[in-house]
C-alpha atoms as a PDB file:
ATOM      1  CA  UNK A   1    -170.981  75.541-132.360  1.00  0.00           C
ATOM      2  CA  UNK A   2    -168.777  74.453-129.343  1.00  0.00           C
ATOM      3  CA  UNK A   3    -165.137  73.406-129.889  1.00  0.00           C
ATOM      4  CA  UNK A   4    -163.539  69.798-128.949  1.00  0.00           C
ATOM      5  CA  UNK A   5    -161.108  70.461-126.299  1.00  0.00           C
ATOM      6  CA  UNK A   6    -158.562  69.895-128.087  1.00  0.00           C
ATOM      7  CA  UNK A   7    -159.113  72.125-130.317  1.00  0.00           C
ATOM      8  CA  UNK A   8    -159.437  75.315-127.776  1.00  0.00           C
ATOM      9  CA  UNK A   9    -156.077  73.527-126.834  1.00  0.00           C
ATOM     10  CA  UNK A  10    -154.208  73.807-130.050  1.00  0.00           C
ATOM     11  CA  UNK A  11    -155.857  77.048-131.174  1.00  0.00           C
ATOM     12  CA  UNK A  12    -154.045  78.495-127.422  1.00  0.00           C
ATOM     13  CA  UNK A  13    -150.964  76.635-128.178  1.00  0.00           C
ATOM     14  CA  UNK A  14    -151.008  78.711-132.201  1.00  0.00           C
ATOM     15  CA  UNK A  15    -151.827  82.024-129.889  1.00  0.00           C
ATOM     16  CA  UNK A  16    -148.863  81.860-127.851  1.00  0.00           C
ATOM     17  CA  UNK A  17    -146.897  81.434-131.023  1.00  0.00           C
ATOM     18  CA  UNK A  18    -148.525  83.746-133.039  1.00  0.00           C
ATOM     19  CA  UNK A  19    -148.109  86.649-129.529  1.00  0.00           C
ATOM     20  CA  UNK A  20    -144.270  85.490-129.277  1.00  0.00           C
ATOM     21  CA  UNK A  21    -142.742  84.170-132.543  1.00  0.00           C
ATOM     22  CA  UNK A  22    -139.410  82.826-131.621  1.00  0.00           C
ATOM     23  CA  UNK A  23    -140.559  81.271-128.662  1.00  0.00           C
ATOM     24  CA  UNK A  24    -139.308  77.643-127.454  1.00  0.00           C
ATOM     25  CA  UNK A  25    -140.927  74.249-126.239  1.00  0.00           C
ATOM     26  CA  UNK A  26    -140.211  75.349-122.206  1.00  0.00           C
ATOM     27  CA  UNK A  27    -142.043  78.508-122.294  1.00  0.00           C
ATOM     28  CA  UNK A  28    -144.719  77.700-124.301  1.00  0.00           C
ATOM     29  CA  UNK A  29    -145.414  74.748-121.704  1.00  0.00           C
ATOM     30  CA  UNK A  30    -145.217  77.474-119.247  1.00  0.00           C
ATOM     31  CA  UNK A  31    -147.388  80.288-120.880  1.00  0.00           C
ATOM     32  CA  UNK A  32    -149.766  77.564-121.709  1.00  0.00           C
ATOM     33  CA  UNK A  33    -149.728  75.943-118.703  1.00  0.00           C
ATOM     34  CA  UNK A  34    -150.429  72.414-120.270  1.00  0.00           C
ATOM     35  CA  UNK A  35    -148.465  69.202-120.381  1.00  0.00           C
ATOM     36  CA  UNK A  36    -145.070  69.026-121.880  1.00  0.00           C
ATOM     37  CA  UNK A  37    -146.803  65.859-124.295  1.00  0.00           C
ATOM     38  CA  UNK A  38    -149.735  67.899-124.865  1.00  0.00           C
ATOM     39  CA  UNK A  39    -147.967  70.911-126.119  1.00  0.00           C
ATOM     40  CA  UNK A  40    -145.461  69.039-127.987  1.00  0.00           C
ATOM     41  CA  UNK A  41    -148.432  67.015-129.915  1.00  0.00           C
ATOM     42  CA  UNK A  42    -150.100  70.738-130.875  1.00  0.00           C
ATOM     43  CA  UNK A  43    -147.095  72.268-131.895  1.00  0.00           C
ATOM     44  CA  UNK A  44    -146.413  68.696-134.238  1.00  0.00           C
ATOM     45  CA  UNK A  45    -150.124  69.259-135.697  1.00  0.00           C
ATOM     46  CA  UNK A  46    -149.601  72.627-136.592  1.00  0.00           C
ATOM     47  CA  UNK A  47    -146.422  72.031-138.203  1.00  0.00           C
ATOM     48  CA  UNK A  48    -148.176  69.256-140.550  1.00  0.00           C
ATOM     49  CA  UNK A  49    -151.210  71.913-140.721  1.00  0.00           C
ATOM     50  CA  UNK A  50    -148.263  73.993-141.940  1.00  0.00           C
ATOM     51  CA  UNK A  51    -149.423  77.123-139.516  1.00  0.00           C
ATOM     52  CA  UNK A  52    -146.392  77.277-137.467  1.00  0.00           C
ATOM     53  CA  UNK A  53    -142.739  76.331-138.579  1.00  0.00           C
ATOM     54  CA  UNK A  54    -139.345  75.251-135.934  1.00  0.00           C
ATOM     55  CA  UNK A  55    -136.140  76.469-136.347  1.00  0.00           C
ATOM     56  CA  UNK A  56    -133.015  75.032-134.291  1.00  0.00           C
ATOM     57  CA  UNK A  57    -131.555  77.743-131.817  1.00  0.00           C
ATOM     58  CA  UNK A  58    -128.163  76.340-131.040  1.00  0.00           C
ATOM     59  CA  UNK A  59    -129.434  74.722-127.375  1.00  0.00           C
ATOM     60  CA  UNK A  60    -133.717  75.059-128.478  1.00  0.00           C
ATOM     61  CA  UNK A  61    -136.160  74.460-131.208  1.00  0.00           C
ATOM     62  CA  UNK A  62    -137.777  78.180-131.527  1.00  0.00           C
ATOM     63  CA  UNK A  63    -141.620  78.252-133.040  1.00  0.00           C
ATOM     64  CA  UNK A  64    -142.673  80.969-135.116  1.00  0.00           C
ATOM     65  CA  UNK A  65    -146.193  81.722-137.137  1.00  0.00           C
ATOM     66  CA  UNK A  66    -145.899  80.975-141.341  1.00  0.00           C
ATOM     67  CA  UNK A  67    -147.953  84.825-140.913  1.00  0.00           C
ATOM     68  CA  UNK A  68    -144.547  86.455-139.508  1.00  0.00           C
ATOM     69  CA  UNK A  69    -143.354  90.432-140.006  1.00  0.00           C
ATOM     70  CA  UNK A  70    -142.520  90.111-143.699  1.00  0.00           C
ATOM     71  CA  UNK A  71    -138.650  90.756-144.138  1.00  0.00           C
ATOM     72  CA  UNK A  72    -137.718  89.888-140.495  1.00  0.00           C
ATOM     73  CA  UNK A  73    -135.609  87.479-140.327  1.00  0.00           C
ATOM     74  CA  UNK A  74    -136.316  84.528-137.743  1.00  0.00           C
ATOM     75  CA  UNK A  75    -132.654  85.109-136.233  1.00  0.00           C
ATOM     76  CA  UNK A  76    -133.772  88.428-135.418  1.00  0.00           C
ATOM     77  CA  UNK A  77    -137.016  87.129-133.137  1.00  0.00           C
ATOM     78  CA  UNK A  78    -135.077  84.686-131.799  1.00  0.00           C
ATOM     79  CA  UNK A  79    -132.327  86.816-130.441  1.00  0.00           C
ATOM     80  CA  UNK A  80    -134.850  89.015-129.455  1.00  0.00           C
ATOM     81  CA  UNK A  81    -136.216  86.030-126.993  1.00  0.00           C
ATOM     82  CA  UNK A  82    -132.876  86.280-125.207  1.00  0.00           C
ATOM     83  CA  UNK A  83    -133.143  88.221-122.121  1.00  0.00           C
ATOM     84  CA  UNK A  84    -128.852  88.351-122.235  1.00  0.00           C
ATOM     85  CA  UNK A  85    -129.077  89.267-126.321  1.00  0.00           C
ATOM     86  CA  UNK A  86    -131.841  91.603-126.157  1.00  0.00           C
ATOM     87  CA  UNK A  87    -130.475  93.419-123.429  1.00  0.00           C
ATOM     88  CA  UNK A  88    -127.019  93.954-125.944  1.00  0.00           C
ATOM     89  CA  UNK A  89    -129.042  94.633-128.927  1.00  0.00           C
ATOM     90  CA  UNK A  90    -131.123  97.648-127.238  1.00  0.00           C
ATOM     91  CA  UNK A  91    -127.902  98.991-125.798  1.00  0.00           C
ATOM     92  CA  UNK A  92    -126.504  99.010-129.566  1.00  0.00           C
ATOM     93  CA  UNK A  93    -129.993 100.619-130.609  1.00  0.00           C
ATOM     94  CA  UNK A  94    -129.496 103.061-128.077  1.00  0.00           C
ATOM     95  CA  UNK A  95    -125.406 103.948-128.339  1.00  0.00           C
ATOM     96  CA  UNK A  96    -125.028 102.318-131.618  1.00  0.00           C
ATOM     97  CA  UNK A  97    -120.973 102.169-132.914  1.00  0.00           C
ATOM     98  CA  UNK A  98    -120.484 101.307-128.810  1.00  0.00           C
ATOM     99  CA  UNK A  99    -116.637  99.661-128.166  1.00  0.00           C
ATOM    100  CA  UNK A 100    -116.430  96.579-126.295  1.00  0.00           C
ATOM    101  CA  UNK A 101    -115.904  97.953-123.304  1.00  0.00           C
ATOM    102  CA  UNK A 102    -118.297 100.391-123.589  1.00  0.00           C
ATOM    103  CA  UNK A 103    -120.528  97.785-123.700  1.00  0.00           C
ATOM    104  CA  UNK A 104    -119.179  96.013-120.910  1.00  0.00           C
ATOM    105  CA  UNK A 105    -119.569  99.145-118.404  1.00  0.00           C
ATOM    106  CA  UNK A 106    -123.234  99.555-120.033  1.00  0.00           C
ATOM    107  CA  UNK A 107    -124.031  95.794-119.121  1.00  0.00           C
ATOM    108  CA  UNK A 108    -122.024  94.814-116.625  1.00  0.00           C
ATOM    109  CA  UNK A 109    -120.847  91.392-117.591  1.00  0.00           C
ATOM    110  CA  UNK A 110    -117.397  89.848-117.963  1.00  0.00           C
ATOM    111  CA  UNK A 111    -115.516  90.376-121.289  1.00  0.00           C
ATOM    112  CA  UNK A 112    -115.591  86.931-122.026  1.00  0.00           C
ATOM    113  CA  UNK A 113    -119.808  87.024-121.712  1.00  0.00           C
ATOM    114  CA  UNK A 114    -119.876  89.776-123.582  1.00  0.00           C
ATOM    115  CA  UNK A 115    -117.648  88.543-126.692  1.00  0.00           C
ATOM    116  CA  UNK A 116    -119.232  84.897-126.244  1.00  0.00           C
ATOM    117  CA  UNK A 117    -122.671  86.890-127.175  1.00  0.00           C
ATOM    118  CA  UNK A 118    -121.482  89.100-129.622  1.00  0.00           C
ATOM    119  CA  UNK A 119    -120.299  86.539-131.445  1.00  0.00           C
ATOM    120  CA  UNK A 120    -123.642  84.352-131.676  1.00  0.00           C
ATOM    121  CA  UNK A 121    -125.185  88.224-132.726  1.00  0.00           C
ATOM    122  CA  UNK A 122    -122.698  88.402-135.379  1.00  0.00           C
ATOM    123  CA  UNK A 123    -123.328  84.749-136.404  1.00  0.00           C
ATOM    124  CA  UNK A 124    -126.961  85.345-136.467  1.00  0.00           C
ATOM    125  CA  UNK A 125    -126.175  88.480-138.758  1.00  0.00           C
ATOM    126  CA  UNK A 126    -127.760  90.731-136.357  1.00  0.00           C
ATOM    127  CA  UNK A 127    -124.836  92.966-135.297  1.00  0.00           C
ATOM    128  CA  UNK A 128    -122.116  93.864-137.290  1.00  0.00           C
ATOM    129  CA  UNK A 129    -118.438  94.914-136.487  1.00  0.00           C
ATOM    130  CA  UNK A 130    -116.599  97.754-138.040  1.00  0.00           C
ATOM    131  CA  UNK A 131    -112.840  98.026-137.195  1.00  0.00           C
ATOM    132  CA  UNK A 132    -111.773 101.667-136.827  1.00  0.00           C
ATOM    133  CA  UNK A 133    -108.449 101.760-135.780  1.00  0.00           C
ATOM    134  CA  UNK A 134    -107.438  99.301-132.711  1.00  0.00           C
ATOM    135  CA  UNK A 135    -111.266  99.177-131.683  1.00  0.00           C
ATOM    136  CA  UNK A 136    -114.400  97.773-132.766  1.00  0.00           C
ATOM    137  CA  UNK A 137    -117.532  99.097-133.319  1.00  0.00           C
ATOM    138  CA  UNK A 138    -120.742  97.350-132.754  1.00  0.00           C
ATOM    139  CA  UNK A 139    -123.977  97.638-134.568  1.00  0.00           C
ATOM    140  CA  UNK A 140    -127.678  96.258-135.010  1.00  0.00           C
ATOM    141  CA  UNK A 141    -127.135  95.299-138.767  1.00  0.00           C
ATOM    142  CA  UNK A 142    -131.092  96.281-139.467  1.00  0.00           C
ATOM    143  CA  UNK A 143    -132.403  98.792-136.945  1.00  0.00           C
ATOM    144  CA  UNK A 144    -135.596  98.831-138.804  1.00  0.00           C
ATOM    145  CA  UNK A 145    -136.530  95.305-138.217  1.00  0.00           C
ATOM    146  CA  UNK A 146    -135.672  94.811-135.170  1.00  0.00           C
ATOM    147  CA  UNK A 147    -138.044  97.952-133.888  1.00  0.00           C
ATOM    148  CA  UNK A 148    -140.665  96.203-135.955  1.00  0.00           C
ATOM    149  CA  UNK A 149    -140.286  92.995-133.914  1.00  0.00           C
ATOM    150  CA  UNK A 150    -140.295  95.191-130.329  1.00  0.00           C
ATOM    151  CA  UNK A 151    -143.267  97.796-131.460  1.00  0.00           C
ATOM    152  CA  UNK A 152    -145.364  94.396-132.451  1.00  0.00           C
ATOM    153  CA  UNK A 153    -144.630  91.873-130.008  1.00  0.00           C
ATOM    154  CA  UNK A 154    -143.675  94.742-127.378  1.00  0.00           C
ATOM    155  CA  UNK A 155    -146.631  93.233-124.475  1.00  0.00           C
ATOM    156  CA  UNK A 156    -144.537  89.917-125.119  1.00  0.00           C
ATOM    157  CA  UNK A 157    -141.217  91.025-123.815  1.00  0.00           C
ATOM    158  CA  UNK A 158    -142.299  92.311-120.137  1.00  0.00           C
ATOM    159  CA  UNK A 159    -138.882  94.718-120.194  1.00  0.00           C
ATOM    160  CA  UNK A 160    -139.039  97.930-119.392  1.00  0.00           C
ATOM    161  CA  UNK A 161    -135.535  98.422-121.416  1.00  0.00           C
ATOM    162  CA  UNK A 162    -137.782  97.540-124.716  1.00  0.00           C
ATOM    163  CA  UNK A 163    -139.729 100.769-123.270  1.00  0.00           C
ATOM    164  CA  UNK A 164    -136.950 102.752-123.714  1.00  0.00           C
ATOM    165  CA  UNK A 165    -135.452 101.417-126.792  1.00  0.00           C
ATOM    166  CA  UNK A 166    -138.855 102.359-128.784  1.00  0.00           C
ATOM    167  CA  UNK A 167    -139.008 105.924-127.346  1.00  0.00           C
ATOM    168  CA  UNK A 168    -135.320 106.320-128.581  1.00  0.00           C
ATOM    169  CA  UNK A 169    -135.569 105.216-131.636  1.00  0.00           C
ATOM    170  CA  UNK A 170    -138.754 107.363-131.980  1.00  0.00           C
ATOM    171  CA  UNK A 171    -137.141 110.253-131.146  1.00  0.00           C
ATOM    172  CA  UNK A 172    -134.522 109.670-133.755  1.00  0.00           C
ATOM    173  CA  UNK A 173    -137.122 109.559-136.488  1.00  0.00           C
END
């Protein structure tokens, strides 16, 4: 039996979800290459279908799969979507307990940045702080998830630093 159009259309729309949980309204009109109205309409049918749920993102609506990792959190896939927040969150995965400044020479970013992002992490209950003296200490609150969310959705992310996160936290094991 052949399929309507649109429903080859929605069923690509659900795939791009499904591949990227966490992912927002822009890049799915990208990845899909269809018309903003078009993709907004899918993802609206299979919210009501109840296949796909939205979550607000401070500035985005994210889209993630009802069929997610079980016990990942959808804060932790949508950081994860982040280019800027990833990038933190496999530098604590690979120096984890790293100061703020170490952090700073490891990304390269203003202070302000930096504490601007770890604050939305530690909002997001991703990263947590522990004060040891005069410094703080940064790290992933649950390492374990957040390797689940790279090793699965690792062709999704395109970054070579996700590459190296996995093989470090491998090698720990």
């Amino acid at each position: 039996m052949i399929e309507k159009p649109e429903l080859e259309t929605r069923k690509r729309v659900y795939e791009i979800v499904s591949q990227s949980p966490g992912v927002h309204l822009r890049e799915i009109e990208r990845l899909s290459s269809l018309p903003l109205g078009v993709v907004r309409y899918h993802l609206e049918r299979l919210q009501r279908e109840e296949l796909i749920f939205a979550e607000e993102d401070r500035y985005f609506k994210r889209f993630f799969p009802k069929n997610r990792i079980p016990n990942v959190s959808t804060n932790t896939m949508a950081v994860l979507r982040q280019e800027s927040l990833r990038r933190i969150m496999l530098q604590l995965l690979a120096e984890p307990g790293s100061t703020h400044q170490q952090l700073r020479n490891a990304m390269v970013l203003p202070a302000s940045t930096l504490s601007t992002y770890l604050s939305i992490l530690m909002k997001k209950n991703v990263v947590r702080r522990e004060r040891r003296g005069r410094e703080n200490l940064y790290y992933v609150v649950d390492e374990e998830a957040v390797m689940k969310v790279l090793l699965v959705y690792r062709p999704s992310f395109l970054d070579k630093l996700v590459d190296h996160a996995i093989a470090l936290y491998l090698e720990r094991q």
